[in-house]
N, C-alpha and C. Protein backbone atom coordinates (compact mmCIF):
# COMPACT_ATOMS: atom_id res chain seq x y z
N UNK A 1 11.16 33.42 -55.02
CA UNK A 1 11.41 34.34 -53.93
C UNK A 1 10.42 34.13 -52.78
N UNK A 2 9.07 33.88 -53.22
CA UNK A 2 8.29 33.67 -52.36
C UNK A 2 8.55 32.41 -51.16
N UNK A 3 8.83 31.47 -51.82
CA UNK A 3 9.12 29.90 -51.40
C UNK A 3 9.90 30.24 -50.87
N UNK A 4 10.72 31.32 -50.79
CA UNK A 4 12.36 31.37 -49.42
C UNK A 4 11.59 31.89 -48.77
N UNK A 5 10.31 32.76 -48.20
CA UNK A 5 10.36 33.33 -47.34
C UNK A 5 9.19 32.72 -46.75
N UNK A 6 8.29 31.41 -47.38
CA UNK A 6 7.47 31.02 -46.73
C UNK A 6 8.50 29.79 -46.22
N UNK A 7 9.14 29.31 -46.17
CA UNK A 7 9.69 28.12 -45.27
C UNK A 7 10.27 28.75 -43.60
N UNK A 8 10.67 30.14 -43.95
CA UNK A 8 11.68 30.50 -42.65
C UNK A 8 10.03 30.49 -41.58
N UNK A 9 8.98 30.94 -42.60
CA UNK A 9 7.91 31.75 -41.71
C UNK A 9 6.73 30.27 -41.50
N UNK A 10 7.09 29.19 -42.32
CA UNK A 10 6.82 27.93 -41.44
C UNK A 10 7.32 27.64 -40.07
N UNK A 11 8.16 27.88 -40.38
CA UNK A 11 9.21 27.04 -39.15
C UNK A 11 8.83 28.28 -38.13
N UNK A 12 9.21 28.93 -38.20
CA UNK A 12 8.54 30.25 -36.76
C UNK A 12 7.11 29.65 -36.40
N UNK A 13 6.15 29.37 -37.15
CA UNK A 13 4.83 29.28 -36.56
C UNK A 13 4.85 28.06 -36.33
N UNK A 14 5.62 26.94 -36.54
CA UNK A 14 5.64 25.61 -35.82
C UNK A 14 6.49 26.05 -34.63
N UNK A 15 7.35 26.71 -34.58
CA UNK A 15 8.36 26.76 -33.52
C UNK A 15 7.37 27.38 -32.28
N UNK A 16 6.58 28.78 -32.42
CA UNK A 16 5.54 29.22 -31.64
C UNK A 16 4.58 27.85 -31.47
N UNK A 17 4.08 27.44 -31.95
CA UNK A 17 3.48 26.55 -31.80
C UNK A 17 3.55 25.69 -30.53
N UNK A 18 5.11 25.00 -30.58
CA UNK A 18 5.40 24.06 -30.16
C UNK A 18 5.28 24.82 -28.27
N UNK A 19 6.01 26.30 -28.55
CA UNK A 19 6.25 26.77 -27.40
C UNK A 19 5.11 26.95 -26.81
N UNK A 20 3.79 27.35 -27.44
CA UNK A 20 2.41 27.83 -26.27
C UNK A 20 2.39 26.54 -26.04
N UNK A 21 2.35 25.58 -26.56
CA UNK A 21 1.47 24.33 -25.88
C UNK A 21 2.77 23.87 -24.99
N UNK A 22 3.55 23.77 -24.83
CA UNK A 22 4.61 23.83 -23.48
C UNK A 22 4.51 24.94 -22.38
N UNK A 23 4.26 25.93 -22.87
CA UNK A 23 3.94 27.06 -22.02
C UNK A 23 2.37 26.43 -21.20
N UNK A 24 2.27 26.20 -21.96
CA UNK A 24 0.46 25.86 -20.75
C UNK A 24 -0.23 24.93 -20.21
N UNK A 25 0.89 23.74 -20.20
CA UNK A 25 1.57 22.49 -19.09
C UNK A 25 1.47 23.08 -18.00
N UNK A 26 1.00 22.13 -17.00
CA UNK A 26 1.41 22.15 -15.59
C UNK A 26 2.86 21.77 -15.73
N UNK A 27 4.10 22.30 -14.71
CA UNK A 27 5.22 21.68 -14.83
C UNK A 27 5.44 20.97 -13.67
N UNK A 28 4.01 20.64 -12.66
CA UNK A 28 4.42 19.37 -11.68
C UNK A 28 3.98 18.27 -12.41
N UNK A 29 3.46 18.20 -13.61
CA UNK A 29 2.72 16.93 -13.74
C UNK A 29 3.57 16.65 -15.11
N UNK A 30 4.96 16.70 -14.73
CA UNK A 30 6.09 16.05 -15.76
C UNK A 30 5.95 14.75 -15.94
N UNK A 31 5.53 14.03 -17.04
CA UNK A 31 5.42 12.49 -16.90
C UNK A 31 6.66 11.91 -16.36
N UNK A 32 7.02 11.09 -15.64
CA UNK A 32 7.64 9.90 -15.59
C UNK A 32 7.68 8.56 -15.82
N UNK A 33 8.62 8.54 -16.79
CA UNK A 33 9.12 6.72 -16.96
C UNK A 33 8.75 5.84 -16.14
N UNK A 34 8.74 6.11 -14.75
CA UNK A 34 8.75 5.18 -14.08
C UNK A 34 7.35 4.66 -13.68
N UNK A 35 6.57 5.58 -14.15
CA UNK A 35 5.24 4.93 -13.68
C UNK A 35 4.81 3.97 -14.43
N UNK A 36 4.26 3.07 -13.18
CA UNK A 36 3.63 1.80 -14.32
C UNK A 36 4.85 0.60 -14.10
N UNK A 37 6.21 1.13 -13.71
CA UNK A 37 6.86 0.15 -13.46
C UNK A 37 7.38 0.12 -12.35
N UNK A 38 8.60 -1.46 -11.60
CA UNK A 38 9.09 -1.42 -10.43
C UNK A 38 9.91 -0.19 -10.13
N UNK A 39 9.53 -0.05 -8.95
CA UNK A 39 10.25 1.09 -7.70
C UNK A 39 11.69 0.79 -7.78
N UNK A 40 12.66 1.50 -8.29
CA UNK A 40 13.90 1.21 -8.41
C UNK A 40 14.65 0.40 -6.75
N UNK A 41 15.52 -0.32 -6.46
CA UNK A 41 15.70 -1.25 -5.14
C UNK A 41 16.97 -0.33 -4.84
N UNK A 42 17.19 -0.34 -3.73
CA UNK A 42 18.11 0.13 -3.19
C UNK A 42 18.03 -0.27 -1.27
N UNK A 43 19.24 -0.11 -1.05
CA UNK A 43 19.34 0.13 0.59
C UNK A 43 20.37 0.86 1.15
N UNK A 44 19.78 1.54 1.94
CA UNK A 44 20.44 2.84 2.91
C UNK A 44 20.00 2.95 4.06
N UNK A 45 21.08 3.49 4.94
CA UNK A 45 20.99 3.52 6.51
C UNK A 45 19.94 4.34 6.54
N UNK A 46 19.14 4.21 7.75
CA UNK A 46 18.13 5.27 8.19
C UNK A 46 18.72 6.51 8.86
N UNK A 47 18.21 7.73 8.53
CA UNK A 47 18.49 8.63 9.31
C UNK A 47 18.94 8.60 10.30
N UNK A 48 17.67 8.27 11.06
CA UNK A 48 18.33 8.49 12.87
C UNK A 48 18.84 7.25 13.11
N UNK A 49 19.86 6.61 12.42
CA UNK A 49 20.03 4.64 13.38
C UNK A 49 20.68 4.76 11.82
N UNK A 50 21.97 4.77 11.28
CA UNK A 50 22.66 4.20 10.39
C UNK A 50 23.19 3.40 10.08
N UNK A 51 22.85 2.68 11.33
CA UNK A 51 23.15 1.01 11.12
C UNK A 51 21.50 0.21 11.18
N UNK A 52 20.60 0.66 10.90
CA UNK A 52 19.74 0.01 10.75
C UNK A 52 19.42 0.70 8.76
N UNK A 53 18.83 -0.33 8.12
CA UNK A 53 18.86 -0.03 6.98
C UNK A 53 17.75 -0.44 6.54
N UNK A 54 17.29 0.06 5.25
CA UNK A 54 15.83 0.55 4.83
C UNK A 54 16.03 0.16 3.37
N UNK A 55 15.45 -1.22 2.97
CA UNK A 55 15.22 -0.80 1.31
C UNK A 55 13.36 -1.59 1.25
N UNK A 56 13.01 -0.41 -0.04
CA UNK A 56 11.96 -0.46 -0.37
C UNK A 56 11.39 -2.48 -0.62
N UNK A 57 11.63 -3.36 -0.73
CA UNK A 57 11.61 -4.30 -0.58
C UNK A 57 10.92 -5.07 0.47
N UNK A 58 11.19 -3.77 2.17
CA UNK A 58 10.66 -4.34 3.06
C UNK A 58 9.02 -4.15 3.11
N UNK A 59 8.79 -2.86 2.07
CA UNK A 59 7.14 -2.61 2.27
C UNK A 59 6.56 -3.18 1.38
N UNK A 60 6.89 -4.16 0.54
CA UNK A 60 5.80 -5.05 -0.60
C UNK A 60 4.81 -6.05 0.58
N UNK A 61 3.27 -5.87 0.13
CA UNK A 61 2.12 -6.01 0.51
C UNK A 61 1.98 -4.92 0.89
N UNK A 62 2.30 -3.25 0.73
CA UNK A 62 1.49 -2.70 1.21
C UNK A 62 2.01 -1.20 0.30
N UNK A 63 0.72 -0.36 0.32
CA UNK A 63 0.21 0.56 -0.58
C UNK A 63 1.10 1.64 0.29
N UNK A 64 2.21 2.33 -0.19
CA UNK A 64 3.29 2.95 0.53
C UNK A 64 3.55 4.68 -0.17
N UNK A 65 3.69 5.38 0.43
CA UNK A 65 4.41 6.87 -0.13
C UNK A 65 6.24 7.15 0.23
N UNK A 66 6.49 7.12 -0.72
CA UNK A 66 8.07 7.88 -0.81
C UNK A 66 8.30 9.13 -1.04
N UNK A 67 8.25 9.89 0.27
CA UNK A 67 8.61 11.32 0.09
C UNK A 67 10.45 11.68 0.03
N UNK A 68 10.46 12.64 -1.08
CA UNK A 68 12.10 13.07 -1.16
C UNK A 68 12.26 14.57 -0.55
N UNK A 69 13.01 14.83 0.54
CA UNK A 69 12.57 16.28 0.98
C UNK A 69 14.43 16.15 1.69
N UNK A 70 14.45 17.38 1.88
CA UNK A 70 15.97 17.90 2.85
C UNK A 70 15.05 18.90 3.39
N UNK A 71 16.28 19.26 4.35
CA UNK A 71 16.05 19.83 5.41
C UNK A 71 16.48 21.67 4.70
N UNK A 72 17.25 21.65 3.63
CA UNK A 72 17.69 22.75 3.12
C UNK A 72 16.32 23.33 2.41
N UNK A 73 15.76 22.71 2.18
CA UNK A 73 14.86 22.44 1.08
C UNK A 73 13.41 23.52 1.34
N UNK A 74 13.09 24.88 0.83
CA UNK A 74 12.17 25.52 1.69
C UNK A 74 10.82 24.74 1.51
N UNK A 75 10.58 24.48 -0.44
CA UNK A 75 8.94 24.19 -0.81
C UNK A 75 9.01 22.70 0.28
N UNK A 76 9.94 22.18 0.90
CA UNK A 76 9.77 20.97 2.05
C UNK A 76 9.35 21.49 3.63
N UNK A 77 9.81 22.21 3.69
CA UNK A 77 9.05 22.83 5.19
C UNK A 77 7.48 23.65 4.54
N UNK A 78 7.40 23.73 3.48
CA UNK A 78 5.96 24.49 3.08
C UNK A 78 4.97 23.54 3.01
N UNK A 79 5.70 21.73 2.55
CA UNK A 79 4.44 20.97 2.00
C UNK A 79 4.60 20.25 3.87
N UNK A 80 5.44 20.36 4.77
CA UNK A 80 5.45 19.66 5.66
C UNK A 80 4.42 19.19 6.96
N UNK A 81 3.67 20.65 6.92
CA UNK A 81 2.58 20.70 7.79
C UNK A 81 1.57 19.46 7.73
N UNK A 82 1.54 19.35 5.99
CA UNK A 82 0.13 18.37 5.37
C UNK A 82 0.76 17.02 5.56
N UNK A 83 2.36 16.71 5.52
CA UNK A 83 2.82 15.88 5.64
C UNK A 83 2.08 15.32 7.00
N UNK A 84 2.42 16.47 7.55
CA UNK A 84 2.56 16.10 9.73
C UNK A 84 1.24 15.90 9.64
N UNK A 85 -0.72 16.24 9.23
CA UNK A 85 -1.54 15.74 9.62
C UNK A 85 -2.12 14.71 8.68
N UNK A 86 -1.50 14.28 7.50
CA UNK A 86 -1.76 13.25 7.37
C UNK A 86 -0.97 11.91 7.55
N UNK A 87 0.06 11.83 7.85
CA UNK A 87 0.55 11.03 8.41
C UNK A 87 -0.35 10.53 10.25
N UNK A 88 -0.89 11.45 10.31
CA UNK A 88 -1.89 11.32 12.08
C UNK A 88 -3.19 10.66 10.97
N UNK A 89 -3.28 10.35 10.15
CA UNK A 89 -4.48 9.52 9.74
C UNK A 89 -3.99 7.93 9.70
N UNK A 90 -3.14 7.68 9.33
CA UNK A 90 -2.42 6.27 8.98
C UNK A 90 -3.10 5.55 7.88
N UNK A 91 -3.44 6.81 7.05
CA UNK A 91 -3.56 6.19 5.88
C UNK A 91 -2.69 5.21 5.34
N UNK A 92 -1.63 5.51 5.49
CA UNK A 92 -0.95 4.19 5.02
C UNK A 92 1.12 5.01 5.32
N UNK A 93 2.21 4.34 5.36
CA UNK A 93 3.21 4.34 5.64
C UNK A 93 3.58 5.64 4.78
N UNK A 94 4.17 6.57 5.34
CA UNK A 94 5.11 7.62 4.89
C UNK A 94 6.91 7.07 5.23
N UNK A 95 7.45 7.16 4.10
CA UNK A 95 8.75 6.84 4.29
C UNK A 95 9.15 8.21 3.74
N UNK A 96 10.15 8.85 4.53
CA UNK A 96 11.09 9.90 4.18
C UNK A 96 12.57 9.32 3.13
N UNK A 97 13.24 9.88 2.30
CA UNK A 97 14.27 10.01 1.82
C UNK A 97 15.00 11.43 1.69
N UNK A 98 15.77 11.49 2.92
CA UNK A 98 16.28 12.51 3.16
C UNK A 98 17.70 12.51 1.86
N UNK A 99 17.53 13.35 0.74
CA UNK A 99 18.51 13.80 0.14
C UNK A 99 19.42 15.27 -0.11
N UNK A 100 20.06 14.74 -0.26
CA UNK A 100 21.47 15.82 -0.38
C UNK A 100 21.78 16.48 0.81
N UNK A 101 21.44 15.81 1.61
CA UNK A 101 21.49 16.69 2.81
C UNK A 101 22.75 16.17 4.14
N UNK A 102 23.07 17.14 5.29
CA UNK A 102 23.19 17.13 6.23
C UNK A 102 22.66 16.15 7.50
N UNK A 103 23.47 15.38 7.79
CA UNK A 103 22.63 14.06 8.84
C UNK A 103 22.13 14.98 9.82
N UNK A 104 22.89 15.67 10.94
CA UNK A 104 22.53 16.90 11.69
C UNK A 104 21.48 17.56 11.44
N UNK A 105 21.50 18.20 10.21
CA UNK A 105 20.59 19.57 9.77
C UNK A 105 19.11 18.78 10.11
N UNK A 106 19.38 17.50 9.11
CA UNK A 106 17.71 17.07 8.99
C UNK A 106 17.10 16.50 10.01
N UNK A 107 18.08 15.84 11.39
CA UNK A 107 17.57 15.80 12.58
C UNK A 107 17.16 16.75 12.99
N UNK A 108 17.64 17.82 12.76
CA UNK A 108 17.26 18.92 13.99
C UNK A 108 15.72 19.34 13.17
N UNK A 109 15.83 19.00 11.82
CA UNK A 109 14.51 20.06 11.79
C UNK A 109 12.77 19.19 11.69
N UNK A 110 13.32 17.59 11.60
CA UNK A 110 12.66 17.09 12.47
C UNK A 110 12.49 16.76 13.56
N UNK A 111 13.06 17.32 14.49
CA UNK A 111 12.83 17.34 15.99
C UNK A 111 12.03 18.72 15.84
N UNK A 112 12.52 19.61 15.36
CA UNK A 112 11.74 20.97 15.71
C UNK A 112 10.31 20.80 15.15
N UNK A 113 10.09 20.97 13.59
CA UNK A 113 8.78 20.73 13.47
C UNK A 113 7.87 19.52 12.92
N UNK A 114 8.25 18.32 13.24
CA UNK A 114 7.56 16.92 14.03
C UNK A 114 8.07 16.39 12.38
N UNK A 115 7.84 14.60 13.08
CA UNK A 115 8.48 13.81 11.52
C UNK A 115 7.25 13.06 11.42
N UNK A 116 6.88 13.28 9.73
CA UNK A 116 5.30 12.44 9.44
C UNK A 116 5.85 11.00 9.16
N UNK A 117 7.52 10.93 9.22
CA UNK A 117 7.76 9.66 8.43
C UNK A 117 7.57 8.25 9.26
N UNK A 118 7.27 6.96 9.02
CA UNK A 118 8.00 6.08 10.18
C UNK A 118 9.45 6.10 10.31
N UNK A 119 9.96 6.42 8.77
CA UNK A 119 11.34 6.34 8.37
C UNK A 119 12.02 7.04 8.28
N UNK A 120 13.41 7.48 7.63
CA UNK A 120 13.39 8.38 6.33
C UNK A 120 14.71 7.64 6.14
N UNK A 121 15.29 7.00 5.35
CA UNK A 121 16.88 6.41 4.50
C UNK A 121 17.35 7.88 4.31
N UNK A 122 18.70 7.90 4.51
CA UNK A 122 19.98 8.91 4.31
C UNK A 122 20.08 8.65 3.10
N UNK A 123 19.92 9.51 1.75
CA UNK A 123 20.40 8.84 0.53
C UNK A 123 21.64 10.47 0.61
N UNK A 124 22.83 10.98 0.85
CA UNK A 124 23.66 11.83 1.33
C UNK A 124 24.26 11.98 0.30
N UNK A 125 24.25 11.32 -0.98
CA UNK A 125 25.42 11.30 -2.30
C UNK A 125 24.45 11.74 -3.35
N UNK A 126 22.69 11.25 -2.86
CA UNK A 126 21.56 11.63 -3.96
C UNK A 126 22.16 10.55 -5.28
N UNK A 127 22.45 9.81 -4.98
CA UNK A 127 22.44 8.28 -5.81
C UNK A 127 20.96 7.59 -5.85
N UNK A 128 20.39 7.45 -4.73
CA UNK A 128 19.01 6.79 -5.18
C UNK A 128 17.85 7.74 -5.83
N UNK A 129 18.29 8.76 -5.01
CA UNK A 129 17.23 10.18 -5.80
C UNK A 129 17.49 10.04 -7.34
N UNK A 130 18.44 9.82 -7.68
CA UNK A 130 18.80 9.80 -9.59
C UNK A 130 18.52 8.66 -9.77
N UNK A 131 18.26 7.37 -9.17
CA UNK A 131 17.73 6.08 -9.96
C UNK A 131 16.30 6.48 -9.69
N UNK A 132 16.00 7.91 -9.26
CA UNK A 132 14.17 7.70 -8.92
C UNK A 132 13.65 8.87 -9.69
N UNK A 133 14.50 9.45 -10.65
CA UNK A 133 14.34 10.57 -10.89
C UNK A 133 14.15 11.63 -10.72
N UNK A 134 14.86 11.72 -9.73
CA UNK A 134 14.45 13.37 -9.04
C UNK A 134 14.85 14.61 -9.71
N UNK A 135 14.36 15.32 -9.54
CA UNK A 135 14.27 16.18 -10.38
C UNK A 135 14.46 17.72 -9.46
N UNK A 136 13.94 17.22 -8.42
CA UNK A 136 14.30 18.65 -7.33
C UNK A 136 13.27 17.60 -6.23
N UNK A 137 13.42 18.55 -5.09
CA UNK A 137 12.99 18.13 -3.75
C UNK A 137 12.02 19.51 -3.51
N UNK A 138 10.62 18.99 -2.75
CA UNK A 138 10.41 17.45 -2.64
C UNK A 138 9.72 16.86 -3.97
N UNK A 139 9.75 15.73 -4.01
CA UNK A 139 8.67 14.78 -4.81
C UNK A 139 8.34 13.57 -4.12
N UNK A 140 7.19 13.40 -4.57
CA UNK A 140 6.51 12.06 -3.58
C UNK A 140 6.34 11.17 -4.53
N UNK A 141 6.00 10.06 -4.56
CA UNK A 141 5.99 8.79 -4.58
C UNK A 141 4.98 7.94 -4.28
N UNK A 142 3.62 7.12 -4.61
CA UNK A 142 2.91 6.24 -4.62
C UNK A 142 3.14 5.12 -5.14
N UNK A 143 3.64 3.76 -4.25
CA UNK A 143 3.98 2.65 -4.60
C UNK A 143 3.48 1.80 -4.32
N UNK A 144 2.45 1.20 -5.00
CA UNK A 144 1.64 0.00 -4.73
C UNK A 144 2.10 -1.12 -3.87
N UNK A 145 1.26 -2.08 -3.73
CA UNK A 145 1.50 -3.42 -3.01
C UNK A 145 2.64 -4.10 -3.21
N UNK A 146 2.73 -4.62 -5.19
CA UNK A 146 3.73 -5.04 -5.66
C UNK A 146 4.85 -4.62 -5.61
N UNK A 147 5.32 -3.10 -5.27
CA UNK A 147 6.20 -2.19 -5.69
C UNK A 147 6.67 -1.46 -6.89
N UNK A 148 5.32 -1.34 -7.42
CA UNK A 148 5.58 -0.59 -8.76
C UNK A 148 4.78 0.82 -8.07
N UNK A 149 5.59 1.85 -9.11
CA UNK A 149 5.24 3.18 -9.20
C UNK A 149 3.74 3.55 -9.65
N UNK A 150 2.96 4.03 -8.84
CA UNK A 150 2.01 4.25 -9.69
C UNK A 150 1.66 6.01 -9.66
N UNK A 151 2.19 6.96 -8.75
CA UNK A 151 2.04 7.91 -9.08
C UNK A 151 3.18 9.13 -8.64
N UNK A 152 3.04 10.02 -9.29
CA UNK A 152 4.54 11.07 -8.81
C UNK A 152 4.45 12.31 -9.06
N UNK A 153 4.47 13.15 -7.63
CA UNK A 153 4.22 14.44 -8.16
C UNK A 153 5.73 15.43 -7.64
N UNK A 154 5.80 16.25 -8.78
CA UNK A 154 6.77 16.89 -8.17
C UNK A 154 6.66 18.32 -7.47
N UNK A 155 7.08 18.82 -6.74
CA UNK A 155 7.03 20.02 -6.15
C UNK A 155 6.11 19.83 -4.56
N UNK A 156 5.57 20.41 -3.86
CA UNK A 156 5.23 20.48 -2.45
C UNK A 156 3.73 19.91 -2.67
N UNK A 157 3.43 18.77 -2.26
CA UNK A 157 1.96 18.37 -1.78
C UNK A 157 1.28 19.16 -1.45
N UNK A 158 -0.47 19.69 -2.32
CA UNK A 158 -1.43 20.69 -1.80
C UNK A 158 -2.24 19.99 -0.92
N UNK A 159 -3.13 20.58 -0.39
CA UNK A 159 -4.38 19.80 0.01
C UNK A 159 -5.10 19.41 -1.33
N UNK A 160 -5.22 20.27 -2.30
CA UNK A 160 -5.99 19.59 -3.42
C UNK A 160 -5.27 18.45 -4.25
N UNK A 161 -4.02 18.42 -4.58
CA UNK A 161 -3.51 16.64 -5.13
C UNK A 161 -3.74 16.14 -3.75
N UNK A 162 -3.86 16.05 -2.40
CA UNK A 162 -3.80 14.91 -1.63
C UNK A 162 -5.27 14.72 -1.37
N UNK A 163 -6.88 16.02 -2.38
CA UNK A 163 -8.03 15.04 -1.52
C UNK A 163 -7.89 14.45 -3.03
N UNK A 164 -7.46 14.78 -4.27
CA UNK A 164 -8.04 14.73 -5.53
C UNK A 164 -7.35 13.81 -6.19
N UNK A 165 -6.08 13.65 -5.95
CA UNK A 165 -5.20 13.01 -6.64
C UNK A 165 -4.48 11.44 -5.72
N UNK A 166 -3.97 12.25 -4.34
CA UNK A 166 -3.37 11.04 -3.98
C UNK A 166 -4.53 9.94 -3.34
N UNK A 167 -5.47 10.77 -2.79
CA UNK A 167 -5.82 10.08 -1.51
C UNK A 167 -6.89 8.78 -2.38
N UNK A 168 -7.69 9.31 -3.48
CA UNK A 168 -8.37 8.45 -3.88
C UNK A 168 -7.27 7.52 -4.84
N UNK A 169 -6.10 7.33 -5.28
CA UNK A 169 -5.45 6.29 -5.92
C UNK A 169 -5.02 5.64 -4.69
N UNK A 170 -4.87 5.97 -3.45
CA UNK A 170 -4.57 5.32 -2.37
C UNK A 170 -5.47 4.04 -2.14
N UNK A 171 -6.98 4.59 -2.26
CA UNK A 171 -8.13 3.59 -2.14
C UNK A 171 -8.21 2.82 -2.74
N UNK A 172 -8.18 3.06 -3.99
CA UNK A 172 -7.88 2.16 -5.12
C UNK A 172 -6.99 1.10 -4.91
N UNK A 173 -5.87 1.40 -4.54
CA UNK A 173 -5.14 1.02 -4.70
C UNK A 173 -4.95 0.06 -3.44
N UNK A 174 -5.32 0.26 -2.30
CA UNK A 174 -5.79 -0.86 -0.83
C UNK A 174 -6.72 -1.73 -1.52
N UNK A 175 -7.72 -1.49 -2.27
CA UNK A 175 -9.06 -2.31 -2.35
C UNK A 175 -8.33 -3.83 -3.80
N UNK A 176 -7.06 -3.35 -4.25
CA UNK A 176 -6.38 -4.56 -4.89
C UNK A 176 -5.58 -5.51 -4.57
């Protein structure tokens, strides 16, 4: 009798178990597959010029960020500000990937409050966002020289991942 009622009351305290230590994860710092390997390839029209086209291919030799943001998108107008003054450093290339979105919408709301990107590719079907794993908008992207992934955060860029997290794998990552 005993043995039936200690197995149900195993499994509850593994099951709790399992749940606090999921509970007390950061849930931007979801690992991804992709780190460590190549930047999935693709090409898509640019935003503003859809006949000019953009695949990641063109930035190998150089230490690059892939931001995924829409214009619908609020935590993207929240992380956008940090976007807009560090992109005025030139630390290194901001490429936009405008997904799921409106060609219109996302012009207008970079005209209104300024574009950190040189770029941004129309991905409008969110086909390349799913070979990159997206998971929601925004998420950024650190892609080395070679074009492999080396870092990915999801949800709105702080000032603290960009002095703590991005900016020094950036260095690192120029000085190879």
């Amino acid at each position: 009798m005993k043995s039936r009622l200690l197995i149900p009351l195993i499994l509850f305290v593994l099951l709790v178990i399992f749940l606090a230590v999921g509970l007390s994860r950061d849930p931007h710092e979801v690992p991804s597959p992709l780190i460590g390997k190549s930047a999935p390839t693709f090409e898509l029209g640019q935003l503003a010029d859809p006949q000019k086209m953009f695949s990641p291919e063109s930035m190998k030799g150089k230490v690059w960020m892939l931001n995924v943001w829409a214009s619908w998108c609020v935590a993207c107008r929240e992380e956008h500000p940090l976007l807009i003054a560090f992109s005025k450093t030139q630390t290194l290339p901001i490429i936009g990937l405008d997904y799921k979105d409106q060609r219109p919408a996302a012009m207008a709301m970079l005209a209104r409050e300024g574009n950190p990107y040189i770029l941004s590719a129309f991905d409008g079907d969110g086909h390349v966002g799913i070979d990159y794993g997206v998971y929601g908008v925004p998420e950024t992207y650190i892609i080395d020289k070679a074009g492999v992934i080396r870092y990915k955060n999801i949800g709105p860029i702080t000032p603290d991942i960009l002095r703590e997290k991005i900016s020094p794998l950036i260095t690192e990552l120029n000085r190879s």
